[in-house]
Protein backbone atom coordinates (compact mmCIF):
# COMPACT_ATOMS: atom_id res chain seq x y z
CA UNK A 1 -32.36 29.44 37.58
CA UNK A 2 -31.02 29.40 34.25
CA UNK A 3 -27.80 30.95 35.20
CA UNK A 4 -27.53 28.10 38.20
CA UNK A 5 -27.71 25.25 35.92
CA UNK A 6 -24.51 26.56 34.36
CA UNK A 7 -20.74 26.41 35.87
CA UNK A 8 -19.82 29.98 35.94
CA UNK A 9 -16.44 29.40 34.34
CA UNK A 10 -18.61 27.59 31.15
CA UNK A 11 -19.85 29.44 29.04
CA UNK A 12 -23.86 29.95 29.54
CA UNK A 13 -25.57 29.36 25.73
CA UNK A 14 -28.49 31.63 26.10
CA UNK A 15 -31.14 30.92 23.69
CA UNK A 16 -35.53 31.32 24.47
CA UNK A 17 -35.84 28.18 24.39
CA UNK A 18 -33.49 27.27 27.05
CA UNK A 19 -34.86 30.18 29.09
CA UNK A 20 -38.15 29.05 28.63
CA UNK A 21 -37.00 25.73 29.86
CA UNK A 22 -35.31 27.37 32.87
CA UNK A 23 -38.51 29.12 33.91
CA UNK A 24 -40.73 25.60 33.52
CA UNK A 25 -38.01 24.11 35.54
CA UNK A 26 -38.65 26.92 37.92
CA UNK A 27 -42.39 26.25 38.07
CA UNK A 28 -41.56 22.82 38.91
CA UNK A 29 -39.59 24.05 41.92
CA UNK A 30 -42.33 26.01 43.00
CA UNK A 31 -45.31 23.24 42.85
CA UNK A 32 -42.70 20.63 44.41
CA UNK A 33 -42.29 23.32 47.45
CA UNK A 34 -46.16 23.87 47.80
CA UNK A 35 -46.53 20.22 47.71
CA UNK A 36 -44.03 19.41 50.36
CA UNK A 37 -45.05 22.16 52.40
CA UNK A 38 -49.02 20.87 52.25
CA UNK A 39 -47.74 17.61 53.01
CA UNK A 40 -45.68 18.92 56.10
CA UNK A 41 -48.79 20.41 57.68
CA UNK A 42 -50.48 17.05 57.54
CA UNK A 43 -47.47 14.87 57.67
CA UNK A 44 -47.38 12.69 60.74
CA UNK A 45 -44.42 13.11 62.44
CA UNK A 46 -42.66 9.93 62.28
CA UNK A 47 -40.60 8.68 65.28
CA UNK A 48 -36.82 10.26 65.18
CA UNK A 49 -34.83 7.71 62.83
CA UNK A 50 -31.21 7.54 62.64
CA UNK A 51 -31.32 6.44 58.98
CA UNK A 52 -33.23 9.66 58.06
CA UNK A 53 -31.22 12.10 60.12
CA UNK A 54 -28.02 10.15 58.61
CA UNK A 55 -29.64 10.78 54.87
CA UNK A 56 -30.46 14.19 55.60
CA UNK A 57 -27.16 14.86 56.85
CA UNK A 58 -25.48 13.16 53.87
CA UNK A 59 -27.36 15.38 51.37
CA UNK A 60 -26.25 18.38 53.64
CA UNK A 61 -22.43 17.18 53.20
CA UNK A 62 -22.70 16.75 49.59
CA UNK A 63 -24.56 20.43 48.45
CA UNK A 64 -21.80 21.68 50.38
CA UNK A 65 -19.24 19.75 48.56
CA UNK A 66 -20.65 20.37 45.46
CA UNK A 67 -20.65 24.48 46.27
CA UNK A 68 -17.21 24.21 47.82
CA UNK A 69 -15.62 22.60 45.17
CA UNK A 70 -15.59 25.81 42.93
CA UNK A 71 -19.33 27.08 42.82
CA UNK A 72 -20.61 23.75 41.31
CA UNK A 73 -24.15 25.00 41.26
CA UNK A 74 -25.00 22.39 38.54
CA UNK A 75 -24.41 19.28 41.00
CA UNK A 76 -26.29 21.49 43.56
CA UNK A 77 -28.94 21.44 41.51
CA UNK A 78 -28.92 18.37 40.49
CA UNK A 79 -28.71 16.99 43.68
CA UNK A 80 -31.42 19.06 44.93
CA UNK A 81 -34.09 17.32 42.55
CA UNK A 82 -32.40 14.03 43.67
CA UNK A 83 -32.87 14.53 47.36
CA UNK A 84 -36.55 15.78 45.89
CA UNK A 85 -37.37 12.39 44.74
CA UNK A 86 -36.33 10.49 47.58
CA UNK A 87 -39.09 8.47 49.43
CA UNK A 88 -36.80 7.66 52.37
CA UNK A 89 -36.62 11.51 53.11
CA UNK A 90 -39.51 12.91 55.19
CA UNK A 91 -41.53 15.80 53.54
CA UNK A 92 -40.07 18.19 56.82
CA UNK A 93 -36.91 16.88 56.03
CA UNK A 94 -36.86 17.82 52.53
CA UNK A 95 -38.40 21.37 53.01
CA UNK A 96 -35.50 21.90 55.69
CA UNK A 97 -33.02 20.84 52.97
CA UNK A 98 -34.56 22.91 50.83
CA UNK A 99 -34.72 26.38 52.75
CA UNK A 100 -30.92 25.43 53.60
CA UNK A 101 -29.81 25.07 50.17
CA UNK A 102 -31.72 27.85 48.67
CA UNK A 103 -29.40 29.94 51.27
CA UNK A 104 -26.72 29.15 48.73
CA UNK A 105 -29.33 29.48 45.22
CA UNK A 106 -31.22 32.33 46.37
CA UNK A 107 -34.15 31.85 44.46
CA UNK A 108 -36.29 32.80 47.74
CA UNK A 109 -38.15 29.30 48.04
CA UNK A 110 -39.40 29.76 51.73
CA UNK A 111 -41.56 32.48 50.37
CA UNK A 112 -43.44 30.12 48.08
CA UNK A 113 -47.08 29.68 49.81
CA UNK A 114 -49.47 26.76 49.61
CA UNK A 115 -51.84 26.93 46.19
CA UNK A 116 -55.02 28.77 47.11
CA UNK A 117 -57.85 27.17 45.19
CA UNK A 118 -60.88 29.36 44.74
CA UNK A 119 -64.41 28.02 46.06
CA UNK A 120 -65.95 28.11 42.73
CA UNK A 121 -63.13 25.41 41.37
CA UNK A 122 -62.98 23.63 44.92
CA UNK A 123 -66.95 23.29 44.57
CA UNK A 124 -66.67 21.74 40.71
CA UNK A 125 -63.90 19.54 41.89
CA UNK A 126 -65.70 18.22 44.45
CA UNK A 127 -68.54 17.72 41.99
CA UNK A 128 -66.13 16.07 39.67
CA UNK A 129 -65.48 13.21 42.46
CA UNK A 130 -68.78 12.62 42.74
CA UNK A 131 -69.39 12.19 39.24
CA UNK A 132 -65.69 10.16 38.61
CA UNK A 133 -67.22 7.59 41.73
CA UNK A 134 -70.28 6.91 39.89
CA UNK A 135 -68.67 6.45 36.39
CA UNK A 136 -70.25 9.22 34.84
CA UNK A 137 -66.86 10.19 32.70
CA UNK A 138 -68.30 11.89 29.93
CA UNK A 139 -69.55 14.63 32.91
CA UNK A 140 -66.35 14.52 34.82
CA UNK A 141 -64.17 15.35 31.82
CA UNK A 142 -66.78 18.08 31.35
CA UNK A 143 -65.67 19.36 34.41
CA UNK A 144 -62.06 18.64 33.98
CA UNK A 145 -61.92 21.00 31.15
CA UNK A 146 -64.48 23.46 32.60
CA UNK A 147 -61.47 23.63 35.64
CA UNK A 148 -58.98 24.13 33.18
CA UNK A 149 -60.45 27.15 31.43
CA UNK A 150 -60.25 28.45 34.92
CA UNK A 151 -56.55 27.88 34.96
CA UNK A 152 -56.20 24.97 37.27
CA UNK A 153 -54.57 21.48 36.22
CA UNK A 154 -56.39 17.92 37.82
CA UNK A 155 -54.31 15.53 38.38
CA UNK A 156 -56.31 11.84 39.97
CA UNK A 157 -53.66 10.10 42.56
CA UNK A 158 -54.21 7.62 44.68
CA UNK A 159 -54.79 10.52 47.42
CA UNK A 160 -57.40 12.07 45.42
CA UNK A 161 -57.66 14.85 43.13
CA UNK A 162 -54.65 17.35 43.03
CA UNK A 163 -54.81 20.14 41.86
CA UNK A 164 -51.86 22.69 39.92
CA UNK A 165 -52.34 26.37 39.01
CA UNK A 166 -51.34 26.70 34.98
């Protein structure tokens, strides 16, 4: 990844810290792909839409401008986390875009698999929710951290708890 965010005719500054940012970066990737692949399995498939297909399409046309116009992995990338961020994209959409560009970044993102969450920190999650809904915070921060020495991140949406590996 680090080398990717580079131009290969620049000259790459390797430092730890920048690897260590690289690798974080990375991470990102990773949880973003889990995400959008949990969301694909319960994503409603929305009517075919011109506008969508056309947007997909579009990002397709630029990545491969970007990599045409000598190796410009940097756009790429860039225009990766773009098309990442885009609400008018459909999660299957984006995972499609994904898998296609990582043809090009071979970082071997269709082999990322959905977060398996152990039964011991599903069950004090759930116990969490119960404890969040009746305003008992002192308890659910308990909890919170009591999930987090486990190695799991909680993180309250509007969906409901989600939870990241550390």
């Amino acid at each position: 990844y680090l080398c990717l965010t580079t131009h290969y005719r620049s000259r790459l500054t390797f430092s730890w810290k920048s690897l260590q940012s690289s690798q974080q970066a990375l991470n990102n990737l990773y949880q973003k792909i889990s995400d959008i692949k949990t969301e694909v399995k319960t994503e409603v498939c929305p009517p075919p839409n011109l506008r969508r297909s056309v947007l997909s399409q579009a990002y397709q046309r630029k990545f491969l401008e970007f990599i045409n116009n000598d190796l410009n992995t940097p756009k790429a990338l860039a225009l990766m986390w773009d098309m990442i961020k885009d609400k008018n994209l459909s999660h299957q959409a984006k995972y499609k875009l994904l898998i296609s560009f990582d043809e090009v970044f071979g970082l071997n993102l269709s082999k990322i698999k959905k977060l398996e969450i152990p039964a011991k920190v599903k069950k004090l999650i759930a116990e969490r929710e119960k404890y969040r809904k009746a305003d008992e915070w002192e308890k659910a921060d308990a909890l919170r951290k009591k999930i987090q020495e486990m190695g799991y991140l909680v993180e309250d949406t509007k969906k409901g708890p989600k939870i990241k590996k550390l």
